[in-house]
C-alpha atoms as a PDB file:
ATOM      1  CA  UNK A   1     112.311  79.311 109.966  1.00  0.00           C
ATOM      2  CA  UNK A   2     111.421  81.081 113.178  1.00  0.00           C
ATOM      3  CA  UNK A   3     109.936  78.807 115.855  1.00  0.00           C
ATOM      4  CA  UNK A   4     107.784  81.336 117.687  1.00  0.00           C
ATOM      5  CA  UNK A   5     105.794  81.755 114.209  1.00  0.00           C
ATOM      6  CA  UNK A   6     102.282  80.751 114.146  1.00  0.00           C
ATOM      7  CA  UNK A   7     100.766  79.338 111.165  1.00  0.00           C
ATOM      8  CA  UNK A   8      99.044  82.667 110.177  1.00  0.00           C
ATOM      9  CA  UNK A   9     102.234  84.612 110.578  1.00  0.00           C
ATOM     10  CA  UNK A  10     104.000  82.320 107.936  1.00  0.00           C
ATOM     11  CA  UNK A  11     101.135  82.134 105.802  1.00  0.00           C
ATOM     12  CA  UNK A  12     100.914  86.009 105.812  1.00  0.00           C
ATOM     13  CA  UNK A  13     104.855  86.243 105.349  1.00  0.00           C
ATOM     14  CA  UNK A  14     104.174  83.877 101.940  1.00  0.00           C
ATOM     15  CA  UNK A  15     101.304  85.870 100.968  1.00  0.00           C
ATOM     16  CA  UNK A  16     103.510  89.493 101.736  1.00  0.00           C
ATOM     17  CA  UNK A  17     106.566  87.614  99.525  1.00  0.00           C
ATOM     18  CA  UNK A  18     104.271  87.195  96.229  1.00  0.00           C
ATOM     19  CA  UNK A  19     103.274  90.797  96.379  1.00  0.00           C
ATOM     20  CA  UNK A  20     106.484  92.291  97.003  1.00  0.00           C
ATOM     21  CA  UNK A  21     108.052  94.312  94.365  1.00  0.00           C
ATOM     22  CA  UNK A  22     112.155  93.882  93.536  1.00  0.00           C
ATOM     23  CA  UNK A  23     112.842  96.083  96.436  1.00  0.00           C
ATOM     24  CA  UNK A  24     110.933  93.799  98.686  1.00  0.00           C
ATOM     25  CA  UNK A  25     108.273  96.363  99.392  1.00  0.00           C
ATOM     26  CA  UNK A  26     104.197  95.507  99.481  1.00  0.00           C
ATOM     27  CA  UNK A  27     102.109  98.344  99.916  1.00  0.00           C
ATOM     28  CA  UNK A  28      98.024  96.408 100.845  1.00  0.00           C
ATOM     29  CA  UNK A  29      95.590  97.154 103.161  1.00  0.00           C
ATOM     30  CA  UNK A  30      95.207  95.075 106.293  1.00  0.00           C
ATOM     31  CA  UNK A  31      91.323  94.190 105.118  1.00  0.00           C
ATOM     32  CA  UNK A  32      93.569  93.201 101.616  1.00  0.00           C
ATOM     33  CA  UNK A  33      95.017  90.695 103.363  1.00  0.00           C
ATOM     34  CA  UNK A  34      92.199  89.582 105.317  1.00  0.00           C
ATOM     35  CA  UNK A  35      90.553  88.676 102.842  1.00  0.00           C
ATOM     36  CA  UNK A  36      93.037  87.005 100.463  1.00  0.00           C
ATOM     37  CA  UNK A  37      94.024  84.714 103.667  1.00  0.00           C
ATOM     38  CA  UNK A  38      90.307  84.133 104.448  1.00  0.00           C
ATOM     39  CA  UNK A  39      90.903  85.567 108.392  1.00  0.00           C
ATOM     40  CA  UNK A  40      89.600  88.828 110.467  1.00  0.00           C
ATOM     41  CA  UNK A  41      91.253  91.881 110.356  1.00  0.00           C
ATOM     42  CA  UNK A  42      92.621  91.348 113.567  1.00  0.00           C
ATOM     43  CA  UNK A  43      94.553  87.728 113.282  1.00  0.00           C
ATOM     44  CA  UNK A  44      96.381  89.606 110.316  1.00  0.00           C
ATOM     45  CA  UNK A  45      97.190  92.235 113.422  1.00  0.00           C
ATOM     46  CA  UNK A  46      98.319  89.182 115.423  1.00  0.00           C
ATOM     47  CA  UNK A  47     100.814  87.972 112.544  1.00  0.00           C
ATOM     48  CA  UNK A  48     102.301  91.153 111.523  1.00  0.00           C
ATOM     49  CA  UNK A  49     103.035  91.586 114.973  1.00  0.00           C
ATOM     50  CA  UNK A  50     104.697  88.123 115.434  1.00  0.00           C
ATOM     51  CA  UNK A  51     106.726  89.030 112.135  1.00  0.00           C
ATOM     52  CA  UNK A  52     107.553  92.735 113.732  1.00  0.00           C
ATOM     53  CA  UNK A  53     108.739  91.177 116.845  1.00  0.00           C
ATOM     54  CA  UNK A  54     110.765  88.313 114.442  1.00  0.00           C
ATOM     55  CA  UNK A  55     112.673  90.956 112.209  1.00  0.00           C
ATOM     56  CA  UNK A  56     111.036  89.603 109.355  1.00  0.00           C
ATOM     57  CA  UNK A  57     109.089  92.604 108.220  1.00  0.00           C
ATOM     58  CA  UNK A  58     109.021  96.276 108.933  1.00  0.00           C
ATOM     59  CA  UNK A  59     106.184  98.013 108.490  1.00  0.00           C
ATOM     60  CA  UNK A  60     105.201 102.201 107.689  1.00  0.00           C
ATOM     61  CA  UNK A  61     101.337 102.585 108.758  1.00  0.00           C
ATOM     62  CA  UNK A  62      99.824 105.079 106.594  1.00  0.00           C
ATOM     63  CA  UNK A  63      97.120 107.306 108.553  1.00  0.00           C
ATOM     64  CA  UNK A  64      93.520 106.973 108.530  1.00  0.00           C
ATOM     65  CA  UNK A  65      91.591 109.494 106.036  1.00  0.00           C
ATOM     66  CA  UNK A  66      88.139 110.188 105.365  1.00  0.00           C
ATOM     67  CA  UNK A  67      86.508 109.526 101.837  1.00  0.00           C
ATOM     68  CA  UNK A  68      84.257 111.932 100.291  1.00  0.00           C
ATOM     69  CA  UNK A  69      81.170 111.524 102.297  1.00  0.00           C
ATOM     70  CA  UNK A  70      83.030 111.312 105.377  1.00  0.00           C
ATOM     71  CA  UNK A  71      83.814 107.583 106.353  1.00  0.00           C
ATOM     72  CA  UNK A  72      87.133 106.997 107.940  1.00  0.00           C
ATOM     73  CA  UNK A  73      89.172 104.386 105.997  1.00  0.00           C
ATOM     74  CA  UNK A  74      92.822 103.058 107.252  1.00  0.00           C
ATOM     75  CA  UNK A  75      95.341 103.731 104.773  1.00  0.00           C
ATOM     76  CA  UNK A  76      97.743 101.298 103.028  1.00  0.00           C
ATOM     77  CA  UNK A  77     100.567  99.796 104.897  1.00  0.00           C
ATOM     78  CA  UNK A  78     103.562  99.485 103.456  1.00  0.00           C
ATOM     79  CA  UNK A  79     105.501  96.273 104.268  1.00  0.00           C
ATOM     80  CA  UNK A  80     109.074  95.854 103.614  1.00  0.00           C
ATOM     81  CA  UNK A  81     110.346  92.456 103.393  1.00  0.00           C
ATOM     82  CA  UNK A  82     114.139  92.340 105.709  1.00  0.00           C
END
């Protein structure tokens, strides 16, 4: 295990791991995971920058669209598991 990992980071690693498909790829919105690890939006930031930084993770950031009336949602990450 990776000392400089907080316990949201390892949590969120855990949480990335049971959604991963074979190929070790999870594709979830960042408000996903908020909510399944009962934190804000930005502490999942936090970790997935801690697991970045670790070489844990890489992640693709899908851009932000706009819905049909016009309200800007962020698009899936995907997170691949290294």
């Amino acid at each position: 295990m990776h000392n400089n990992l907080t316990k949201n980071s390892t949590y969120l690693l855990s949480l990335l791991r049971s959604h991963a498909d074979n190929e070790g790829n999870v594709g979830i919105t960042l408000s996903q995971l908020a909510r399944e690890m009962q934190v804000c939006v930005n502490t999942v930031i936090s970790a997935v920058g801690l697991l970045e930084k670790s070489g844990l993770v890489q992640v693709t950031r899908e851009q932000r669209s706009k819905n049909a009336i016009g309200k800007e949602s962020a698009g899936r990450n995907i997170y691949r598991l290294l």
